[in-house]
N, C-alpha and C. Protein backbone atom coordinates (compact mmCIF):
# COMPACT_ATOMS: atom_id res chain seq x y z
N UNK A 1 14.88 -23.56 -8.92
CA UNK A 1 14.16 -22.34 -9.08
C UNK A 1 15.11 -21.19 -9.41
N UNK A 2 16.26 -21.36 -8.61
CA UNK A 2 17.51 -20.00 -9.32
C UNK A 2 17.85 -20.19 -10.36
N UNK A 3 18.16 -21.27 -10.24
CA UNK A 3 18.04 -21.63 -12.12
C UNK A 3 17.27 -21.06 -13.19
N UNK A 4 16.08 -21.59 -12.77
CA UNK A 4 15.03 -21.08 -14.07
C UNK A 4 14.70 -19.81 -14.16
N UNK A 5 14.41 -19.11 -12.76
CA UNK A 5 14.35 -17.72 -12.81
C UNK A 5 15.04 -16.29 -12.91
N UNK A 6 16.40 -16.98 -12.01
CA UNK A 6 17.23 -15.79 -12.05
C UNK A 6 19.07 -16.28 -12.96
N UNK A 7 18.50 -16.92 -14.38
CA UNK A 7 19.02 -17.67 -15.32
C UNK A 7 20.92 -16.95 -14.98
N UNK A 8 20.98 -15.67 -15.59
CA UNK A 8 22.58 -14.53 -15.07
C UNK A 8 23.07 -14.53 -13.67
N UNK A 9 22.10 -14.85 -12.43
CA UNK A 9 22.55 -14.49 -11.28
C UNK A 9 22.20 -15.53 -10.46
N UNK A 10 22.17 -17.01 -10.82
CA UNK A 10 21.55 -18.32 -10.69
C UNK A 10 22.50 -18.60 -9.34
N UNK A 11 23.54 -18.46 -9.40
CA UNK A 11 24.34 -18.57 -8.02
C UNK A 11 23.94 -17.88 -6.98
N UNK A 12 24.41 -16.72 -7.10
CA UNK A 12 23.61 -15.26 -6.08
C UNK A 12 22.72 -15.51 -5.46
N UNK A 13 21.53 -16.12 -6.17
CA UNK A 13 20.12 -16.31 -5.96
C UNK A 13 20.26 -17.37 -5.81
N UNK A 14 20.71 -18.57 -5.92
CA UNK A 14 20.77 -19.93 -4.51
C UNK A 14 21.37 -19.63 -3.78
N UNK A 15 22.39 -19.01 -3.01
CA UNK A 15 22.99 -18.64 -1.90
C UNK A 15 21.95 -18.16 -1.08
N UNK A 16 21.72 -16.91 -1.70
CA UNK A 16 20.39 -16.18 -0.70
C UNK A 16 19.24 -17.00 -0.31
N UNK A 17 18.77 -17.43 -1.36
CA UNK A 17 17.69 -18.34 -0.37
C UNK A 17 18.44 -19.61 0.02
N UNK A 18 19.25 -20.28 -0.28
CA UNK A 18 19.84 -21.16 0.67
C UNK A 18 20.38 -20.67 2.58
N UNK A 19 20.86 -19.17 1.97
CA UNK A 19 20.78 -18.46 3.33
C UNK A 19 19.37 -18.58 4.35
N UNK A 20 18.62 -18.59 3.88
CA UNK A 20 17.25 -18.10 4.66
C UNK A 20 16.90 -19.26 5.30
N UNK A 21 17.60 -20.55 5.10
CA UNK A 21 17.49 -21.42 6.03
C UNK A 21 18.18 -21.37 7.30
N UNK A 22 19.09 -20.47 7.39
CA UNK A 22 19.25 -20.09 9.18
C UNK A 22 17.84 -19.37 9.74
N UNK A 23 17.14 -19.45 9.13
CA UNK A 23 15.46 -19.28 10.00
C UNK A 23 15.24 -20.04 10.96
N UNK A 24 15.25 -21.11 10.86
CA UNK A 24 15.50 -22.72 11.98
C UNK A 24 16.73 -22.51 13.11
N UNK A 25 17.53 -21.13 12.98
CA UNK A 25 18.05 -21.00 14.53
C UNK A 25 17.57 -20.84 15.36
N UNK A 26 15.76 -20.37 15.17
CA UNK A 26 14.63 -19.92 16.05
C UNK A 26 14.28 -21.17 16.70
N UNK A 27 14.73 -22.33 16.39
CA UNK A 27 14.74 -23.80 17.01
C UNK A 27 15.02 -24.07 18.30
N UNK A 28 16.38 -23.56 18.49
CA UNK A 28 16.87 -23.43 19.76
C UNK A 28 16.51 -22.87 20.62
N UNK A 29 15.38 -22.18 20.58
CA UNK A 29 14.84 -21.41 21.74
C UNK A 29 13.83 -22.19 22.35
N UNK A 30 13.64 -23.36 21.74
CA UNK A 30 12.40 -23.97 22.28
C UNK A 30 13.20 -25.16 23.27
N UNK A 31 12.57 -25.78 24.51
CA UNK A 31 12.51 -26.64 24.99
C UNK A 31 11.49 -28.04 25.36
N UNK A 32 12.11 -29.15 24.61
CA UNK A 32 13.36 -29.55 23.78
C UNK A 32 13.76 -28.69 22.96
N UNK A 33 15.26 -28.61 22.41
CA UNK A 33 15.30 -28.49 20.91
C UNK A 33 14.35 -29.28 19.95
N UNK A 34 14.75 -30.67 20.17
CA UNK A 34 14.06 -31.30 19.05
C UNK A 34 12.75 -32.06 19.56
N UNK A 35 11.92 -31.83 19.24
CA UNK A 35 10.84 -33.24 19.25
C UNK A 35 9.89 -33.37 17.69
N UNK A 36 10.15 -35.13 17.52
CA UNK A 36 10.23 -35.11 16.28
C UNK A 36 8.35 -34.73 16.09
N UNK A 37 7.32 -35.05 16.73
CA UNK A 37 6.46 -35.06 16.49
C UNK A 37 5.92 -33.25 16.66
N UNK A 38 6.82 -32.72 16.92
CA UNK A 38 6.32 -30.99 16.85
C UNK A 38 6.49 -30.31 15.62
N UNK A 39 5.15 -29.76 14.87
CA UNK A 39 5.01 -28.83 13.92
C UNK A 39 5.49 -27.41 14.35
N UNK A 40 6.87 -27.05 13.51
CA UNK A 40 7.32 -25.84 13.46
C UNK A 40 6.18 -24.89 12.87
N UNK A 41 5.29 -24.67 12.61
CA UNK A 41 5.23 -23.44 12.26
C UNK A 41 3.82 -23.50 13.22
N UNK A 42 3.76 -21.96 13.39
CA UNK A 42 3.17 -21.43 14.50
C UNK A 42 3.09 -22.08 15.88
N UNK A 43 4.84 -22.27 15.99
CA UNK A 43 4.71 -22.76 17.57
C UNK A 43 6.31 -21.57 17.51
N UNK A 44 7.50 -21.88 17.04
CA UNK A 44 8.35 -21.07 16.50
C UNK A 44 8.46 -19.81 16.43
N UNK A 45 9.64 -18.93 16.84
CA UNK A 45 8.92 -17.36 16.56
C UNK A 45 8.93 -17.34 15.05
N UNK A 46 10.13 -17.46 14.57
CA UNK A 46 10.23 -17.00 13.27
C UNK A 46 9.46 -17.88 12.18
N UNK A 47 8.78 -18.37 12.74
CA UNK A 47 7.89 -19.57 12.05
C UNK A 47 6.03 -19.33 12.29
N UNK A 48 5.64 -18.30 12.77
CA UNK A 48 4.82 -17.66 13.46
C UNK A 48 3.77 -17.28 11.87
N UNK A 49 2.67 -17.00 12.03
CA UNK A 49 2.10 -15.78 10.87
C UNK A 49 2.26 -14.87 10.65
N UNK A 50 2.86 -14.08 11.80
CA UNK A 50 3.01 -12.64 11.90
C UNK A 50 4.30 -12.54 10.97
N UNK A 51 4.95 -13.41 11.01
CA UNK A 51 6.96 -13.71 10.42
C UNK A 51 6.50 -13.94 8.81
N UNK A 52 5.81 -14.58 8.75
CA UNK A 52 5.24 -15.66 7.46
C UNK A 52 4.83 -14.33 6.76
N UNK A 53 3.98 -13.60 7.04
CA UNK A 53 3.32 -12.23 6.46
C UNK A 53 4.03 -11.47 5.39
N UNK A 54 5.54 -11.23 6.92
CA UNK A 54 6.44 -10.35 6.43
C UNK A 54 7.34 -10.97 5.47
N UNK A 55 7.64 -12.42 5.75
CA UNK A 55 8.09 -12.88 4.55
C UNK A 55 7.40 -12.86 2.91
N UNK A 56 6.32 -12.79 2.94
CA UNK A 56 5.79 -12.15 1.75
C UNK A 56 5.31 -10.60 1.32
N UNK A 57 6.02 -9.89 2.39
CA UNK A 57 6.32 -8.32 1.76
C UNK A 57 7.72 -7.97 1.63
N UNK A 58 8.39 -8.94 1.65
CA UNK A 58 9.69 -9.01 1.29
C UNK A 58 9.38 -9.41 0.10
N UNK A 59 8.56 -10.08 -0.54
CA UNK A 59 8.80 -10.81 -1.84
C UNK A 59 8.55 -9.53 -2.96
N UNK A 60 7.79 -8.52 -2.41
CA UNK A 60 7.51 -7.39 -3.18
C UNK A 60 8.36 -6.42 -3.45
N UNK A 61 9.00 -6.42 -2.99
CA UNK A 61 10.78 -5.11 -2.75
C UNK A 61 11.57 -6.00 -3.60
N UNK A 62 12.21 -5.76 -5.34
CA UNK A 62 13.64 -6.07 -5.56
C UNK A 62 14.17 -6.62 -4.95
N UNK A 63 15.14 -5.91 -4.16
CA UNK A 63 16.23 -6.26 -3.14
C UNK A 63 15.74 -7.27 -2.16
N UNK A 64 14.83 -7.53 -1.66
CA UNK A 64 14.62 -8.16 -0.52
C UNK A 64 13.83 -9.58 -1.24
N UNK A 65 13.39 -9.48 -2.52
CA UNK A 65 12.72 -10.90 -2.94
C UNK A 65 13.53 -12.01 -2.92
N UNK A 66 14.62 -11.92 -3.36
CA UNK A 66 14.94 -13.47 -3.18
C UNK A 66 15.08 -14.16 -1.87
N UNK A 67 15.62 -13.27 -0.71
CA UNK A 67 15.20 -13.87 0.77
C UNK A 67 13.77 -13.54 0.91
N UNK A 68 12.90 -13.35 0.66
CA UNK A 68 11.39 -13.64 0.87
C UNK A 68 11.45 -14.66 0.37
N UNK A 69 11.50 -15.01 -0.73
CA UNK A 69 11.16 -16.29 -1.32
C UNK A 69 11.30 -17.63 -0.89
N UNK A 70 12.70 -17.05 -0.56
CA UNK A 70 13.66 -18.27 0.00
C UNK A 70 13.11 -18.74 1.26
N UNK A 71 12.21 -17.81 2.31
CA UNK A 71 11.64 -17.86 3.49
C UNK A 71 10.52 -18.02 3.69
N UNK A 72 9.91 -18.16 2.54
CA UNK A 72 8.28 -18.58 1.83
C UNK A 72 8.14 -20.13 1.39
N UNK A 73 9.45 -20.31 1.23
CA UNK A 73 9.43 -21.79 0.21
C UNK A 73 9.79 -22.62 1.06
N UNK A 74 10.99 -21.89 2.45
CA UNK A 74 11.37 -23.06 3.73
C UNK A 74 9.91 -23.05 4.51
N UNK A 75 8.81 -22.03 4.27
CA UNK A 75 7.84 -22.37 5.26
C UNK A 75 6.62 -23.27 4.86
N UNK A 76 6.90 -22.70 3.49
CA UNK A 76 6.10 -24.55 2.74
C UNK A 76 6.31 -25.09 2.37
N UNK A 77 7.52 -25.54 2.72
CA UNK A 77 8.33 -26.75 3.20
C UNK A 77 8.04 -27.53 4.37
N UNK A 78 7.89 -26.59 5.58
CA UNK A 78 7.58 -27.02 7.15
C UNK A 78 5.99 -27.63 7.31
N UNK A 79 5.37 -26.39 6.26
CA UNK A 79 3.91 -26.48 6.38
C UNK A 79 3.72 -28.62 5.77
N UNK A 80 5.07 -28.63 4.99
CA UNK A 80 4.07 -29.80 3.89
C UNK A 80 4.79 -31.03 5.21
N UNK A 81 5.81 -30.92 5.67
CA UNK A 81 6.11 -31.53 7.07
C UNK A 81 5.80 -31.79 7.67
N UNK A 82 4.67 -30.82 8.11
CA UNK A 82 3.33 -30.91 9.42
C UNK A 82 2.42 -31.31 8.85
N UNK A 83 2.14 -31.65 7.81
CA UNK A 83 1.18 -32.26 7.39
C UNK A 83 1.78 -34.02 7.04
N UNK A 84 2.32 -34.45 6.62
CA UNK A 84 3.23 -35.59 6.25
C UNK A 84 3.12 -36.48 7.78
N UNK A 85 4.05 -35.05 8.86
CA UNK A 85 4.12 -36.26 10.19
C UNK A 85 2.82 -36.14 10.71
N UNK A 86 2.13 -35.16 10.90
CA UNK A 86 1.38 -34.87 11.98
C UNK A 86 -0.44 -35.13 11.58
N UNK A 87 -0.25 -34.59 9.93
CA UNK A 87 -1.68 -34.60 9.78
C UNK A 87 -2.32 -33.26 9.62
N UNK A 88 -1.52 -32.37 9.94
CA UNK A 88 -2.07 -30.55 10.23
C UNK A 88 -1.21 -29.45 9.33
N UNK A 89 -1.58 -28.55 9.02
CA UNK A 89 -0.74 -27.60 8.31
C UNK A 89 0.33 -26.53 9.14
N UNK A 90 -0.71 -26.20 10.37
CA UNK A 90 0.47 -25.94 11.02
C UNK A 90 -0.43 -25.91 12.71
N UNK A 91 0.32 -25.71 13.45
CA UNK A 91 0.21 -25.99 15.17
C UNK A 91 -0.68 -25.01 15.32
């Protein structure tokens, strides 16, 4: 996608949204850390709707779109996860 879209600044713009996968440090707050059968999103803070929202008014600001994006695309990512293991879109 940095590729095709941001063709001059194709690096820049995979970093940043490659950045936005430290979103999943919000992991560690849960006990367990891991259980494989738990849907991250809306159990997670930063994985929440209220988070998800703001990640798409980030996508509207210049400056702030490519980490929106990047934090839009890890959450339907999670979403297509929870559906794959679990059956649900999100918790």
């Amino acid at each position: 996608m940095a590729l095709v879209f941001y063709r001059r600044r194709w690096a820049w713009a995979l970093l940043v949204m490659m950045a936005s996968m430290a979103v999943d440090l919000d992991h560690l707050l849960a006990d367990p850390i891991y259980e494989p059968s738990r849907c991250s999103i809306g159990f997670h803070p930063l994985h929440r709707l209220p988070a998800i929202a703001l990640y798409g008014l980030l996508c509207l600001f210049p400056k702030t779109r490519l980490a929106g994006l990047g934090l839009l695309i890890h959450m339907a990512l999670d979403s297509i996860d929870c559906q794959v293991t679990n059956g649900v879109w999100a918790q």
